[in-house]
Protein backbone atom coordinates (compact mmCIF):
# COMPACT_ATOMS: atom_id res chain seq x y z
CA UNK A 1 9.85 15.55 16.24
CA UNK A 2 9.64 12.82 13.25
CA UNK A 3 5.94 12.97 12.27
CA UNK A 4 5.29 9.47 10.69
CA UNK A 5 1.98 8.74 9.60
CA UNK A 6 0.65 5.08 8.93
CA UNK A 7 -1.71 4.15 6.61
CA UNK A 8 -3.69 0.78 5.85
CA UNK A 9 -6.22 -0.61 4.21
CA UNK A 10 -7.38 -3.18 1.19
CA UNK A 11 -6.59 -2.16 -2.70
CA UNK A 12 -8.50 0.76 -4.65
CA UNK A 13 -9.81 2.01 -0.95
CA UNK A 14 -8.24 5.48 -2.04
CA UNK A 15 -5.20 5.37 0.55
CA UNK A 16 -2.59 6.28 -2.06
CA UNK A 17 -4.21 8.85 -3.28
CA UNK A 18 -4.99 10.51 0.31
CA UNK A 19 -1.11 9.47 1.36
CA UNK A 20 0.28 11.37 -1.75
CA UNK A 21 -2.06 14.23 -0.65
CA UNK A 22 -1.13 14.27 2.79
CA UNK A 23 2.52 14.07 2.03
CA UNK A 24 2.26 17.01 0.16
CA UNK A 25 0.08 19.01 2.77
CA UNK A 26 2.22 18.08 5.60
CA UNK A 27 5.70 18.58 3.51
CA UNK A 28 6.87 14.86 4.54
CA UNK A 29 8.10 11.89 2.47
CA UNK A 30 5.97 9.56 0.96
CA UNK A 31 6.48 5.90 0.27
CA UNK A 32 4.05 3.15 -1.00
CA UNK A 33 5.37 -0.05 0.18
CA UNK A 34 3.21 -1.72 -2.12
CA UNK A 35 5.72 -0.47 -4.64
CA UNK A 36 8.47 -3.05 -2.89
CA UNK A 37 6.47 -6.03 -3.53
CA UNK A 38 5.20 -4.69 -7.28
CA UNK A 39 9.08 -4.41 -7.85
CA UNK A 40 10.08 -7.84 -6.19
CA UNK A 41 6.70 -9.49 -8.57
CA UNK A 42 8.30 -7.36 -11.66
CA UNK A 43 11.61 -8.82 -11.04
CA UNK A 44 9.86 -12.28 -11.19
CA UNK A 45 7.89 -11.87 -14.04
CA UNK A 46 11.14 -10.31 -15.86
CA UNK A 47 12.62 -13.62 -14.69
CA UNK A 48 9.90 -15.79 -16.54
CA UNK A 49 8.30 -16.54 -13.23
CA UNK A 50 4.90 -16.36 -12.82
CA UNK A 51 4.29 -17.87 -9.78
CA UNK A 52 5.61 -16.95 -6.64
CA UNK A 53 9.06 -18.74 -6.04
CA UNK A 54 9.91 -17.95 -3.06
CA UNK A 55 13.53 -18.39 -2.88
CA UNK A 56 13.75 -15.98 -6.16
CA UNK A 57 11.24 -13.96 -4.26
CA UNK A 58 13.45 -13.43 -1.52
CA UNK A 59 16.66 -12.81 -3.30
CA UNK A 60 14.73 -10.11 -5.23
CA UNK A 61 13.77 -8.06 -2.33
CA UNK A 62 16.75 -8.71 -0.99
CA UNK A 63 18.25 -6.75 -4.00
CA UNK A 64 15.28 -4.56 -4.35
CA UNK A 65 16.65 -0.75 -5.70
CA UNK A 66 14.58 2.73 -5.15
CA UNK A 67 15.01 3.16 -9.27
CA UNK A 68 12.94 0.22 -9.75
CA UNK A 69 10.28 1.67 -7.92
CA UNK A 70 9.56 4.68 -10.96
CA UNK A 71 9.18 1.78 -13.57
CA UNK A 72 5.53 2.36 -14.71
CA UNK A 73 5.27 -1.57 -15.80
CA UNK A 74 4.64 -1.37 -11.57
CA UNK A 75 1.47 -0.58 -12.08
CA UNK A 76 0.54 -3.36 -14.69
CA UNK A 77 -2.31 -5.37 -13.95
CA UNK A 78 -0.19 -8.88 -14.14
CA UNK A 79 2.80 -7.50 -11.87
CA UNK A 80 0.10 -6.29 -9.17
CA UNK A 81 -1.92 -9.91 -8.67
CA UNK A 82 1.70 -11.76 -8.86
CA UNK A 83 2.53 -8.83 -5.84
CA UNK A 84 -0.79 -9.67 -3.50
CA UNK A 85 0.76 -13.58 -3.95
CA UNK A 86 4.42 -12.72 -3.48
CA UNK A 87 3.35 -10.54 -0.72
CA UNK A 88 2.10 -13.66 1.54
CA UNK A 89 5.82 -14.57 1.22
CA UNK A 90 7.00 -14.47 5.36
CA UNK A 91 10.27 -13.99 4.34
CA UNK A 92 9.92 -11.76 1.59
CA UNK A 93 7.75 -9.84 4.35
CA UNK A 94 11.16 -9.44 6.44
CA UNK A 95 13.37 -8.71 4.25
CA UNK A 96 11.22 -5.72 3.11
CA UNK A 97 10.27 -4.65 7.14
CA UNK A 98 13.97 -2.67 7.57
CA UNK A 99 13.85 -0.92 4.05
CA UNK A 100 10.09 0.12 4.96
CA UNK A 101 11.73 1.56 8.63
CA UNK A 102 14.71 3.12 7.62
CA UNK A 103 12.68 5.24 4.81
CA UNK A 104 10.56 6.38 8.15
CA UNK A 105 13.10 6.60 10.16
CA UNK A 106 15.59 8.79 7.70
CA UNK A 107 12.82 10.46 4.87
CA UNK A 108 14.40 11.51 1.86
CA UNK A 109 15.50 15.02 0.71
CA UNK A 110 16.03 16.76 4.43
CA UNK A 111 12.12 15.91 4.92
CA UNK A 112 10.68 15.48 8.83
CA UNK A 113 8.51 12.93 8.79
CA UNK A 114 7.40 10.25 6.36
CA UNK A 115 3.40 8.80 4.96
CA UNK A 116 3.81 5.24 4.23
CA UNK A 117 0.90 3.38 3.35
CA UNK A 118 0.01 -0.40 2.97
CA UNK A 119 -1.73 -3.50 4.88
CA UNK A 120 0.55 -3.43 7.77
CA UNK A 121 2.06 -0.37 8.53
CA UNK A 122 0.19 0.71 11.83
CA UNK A 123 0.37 -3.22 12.99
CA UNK A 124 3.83 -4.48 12.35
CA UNK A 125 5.81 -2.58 10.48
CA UNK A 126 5.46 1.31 12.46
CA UNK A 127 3.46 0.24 15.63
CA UNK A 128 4.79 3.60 16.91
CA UNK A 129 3.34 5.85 14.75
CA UNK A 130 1.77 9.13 15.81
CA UNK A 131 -1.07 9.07 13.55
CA UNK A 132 -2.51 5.40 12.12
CA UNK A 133 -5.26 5.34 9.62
CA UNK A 134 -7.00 2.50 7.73
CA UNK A 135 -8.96 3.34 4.48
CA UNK A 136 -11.49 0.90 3.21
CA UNK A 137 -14.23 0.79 1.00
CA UNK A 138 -17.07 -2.31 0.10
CA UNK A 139 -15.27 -4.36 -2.19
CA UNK A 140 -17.97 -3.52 -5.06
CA UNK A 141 -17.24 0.44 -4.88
CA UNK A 142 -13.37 -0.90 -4.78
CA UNK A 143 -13.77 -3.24 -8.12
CA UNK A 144 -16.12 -0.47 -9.72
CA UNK A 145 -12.94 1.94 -9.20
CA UNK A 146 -10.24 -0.83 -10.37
CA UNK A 147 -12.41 -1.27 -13.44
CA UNK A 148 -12.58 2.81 -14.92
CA UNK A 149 -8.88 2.96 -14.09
CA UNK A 150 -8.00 0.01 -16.08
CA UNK A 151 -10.79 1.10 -18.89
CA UNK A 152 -9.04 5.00 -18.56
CA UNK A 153 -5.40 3.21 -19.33
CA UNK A 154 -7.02 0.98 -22.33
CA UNK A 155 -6.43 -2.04 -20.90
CA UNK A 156 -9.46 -4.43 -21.01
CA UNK A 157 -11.57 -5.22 -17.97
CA UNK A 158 -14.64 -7.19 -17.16
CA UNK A 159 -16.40 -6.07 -14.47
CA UNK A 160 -17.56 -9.24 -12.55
CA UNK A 161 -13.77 -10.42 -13.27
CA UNK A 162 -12.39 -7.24 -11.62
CA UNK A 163 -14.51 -7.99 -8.64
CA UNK A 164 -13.90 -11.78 -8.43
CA UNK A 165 -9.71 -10.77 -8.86
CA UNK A 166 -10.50 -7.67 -5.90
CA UNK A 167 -12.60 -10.76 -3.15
CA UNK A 168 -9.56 -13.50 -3.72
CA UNK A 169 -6.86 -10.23 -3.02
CA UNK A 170 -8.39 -8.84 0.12
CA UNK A 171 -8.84 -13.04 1.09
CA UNK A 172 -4.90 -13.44 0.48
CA UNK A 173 -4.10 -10.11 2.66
CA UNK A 174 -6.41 -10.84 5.56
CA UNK A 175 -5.67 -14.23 5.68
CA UNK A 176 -2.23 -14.62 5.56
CA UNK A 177 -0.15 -16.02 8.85
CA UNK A 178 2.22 -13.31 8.72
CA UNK A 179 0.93 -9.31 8.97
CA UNK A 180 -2.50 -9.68 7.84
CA UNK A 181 -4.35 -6.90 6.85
CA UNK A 182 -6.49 -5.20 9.61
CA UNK A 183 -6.65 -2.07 11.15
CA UNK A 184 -4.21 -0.96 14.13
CA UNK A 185 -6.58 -0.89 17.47
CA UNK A 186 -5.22 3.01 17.38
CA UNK A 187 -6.38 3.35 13.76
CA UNK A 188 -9.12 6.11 12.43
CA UNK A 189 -11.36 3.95 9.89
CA UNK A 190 -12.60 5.98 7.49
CA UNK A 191 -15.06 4.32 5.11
CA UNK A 192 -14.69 5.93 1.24
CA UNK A 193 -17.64 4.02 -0.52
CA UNK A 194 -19.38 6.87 -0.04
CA UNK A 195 -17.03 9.90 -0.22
CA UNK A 196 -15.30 11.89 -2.99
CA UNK A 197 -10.97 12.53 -2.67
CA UNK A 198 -11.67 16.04 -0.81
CA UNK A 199 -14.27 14.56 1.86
CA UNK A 200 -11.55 11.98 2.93
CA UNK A 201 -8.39 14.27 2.94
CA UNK A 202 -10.77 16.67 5.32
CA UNK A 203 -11.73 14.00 7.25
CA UNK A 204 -7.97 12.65 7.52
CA UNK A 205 -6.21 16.40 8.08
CA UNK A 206 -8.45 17.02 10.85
CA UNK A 207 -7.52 13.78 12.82
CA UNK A 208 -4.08 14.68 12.31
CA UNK A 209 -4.26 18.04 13.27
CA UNK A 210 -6.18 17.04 16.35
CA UNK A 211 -3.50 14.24 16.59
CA UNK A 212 -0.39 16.87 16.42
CA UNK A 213 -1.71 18.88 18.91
CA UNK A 214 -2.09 16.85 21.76
């Protein structure tokens, strides 16, 4: 059997780096569907948009290609607030929700089973999934994290700004009419304020292994 495994949770919580991990442990494909809306918000901003325009918005994910996904100007801090904005989009939100399922449903290079991780994996967009988890952190640990990564790439960050940026994201993503943030009621929360990479990918492995068992 497909083993997919879901999981959610607000930015800098540490999901993508336990997904990537558990990918690798488990052999299975990995996707961060945060990607999708970084690459629809880079095809605005390429555009000259920088606000959300939703019709543009649309036809960009609409015409959203897996190369795009490797371009490392993803990871900008400008393409990722534009993303949390375009990312409220309902109908950028849809026309993302079959790419997102056919990656789970048919992983890349022969793999069984797929880690996709977001805000709404376990609640809209793989309700099904055999294992769910939502990672989370207090937003201070999250904007103290956000602010050495963007010191470690030389970009310039002020603290108090980073944290002010992190409140009015996880506002947009849990507020949002369409697939707000929250955990699955099936979910495993596992709180990383306090816990290094290894303590969570323990923590995670043995859920699944419990999980792939029954």
């Amino acid at each position: 059997m497909t083993l997919v495994i879901a999981i959610d949770g607000p930015a800098a919580a540490g999901k993508g780096t336990l997904a990537k991990r558990l990918a690798a442990h488990y052999r299975l494909a990995y996707l961060d569907s945060g990607s999708l809306y970084r690459g629809v918000a880079l095809t605005l901003l390429r555009q000259g948009k920088s606000s959300p325009d939703e019709a543009a918005a649309v036809a960009a994910a609409q015409a959203l290609r897996p190369e795009l996904l490797a371009d490392p100007e993803l990871r900008a801090e400008a393409t990722g607030a534009l993303a949390s904005r375009v990312a409220a989009i309902p109908a950028v939100r849809g026309a993302l929700l079959d790419w997102q399922r056919g990656f789970a449903a048919h992983p890349p290079a022969g793999k069984e089973g797929a880690v996709l991780d977001g805000r709404d994996i376990g609640t809209v967009v793989l309700p099904g999934a055999k294992v769910k988890l939502f990672v989370t952190a207090s937003v201070e640990a999250r904007a103290l994290r956000r602010f050495k990564e963007l010191q470690g790439r030389g970009e310039a960050a002020i603290y108090p700004t980073v944290l002010e940026d992190m409140r009015e994201r996880d506002a947009r993503d849990t507020a949002r009419s369409t697939a707000p943030m929250k955990p699955a009621d099936d979910a495993l929360i596992i709180d990383t304020s306090a816990l290094d990479a290894d303590a969570v990918f323990r923590r995670a492995s043995d859920y699944i292994d419990r999980k792939i068992s029954d």
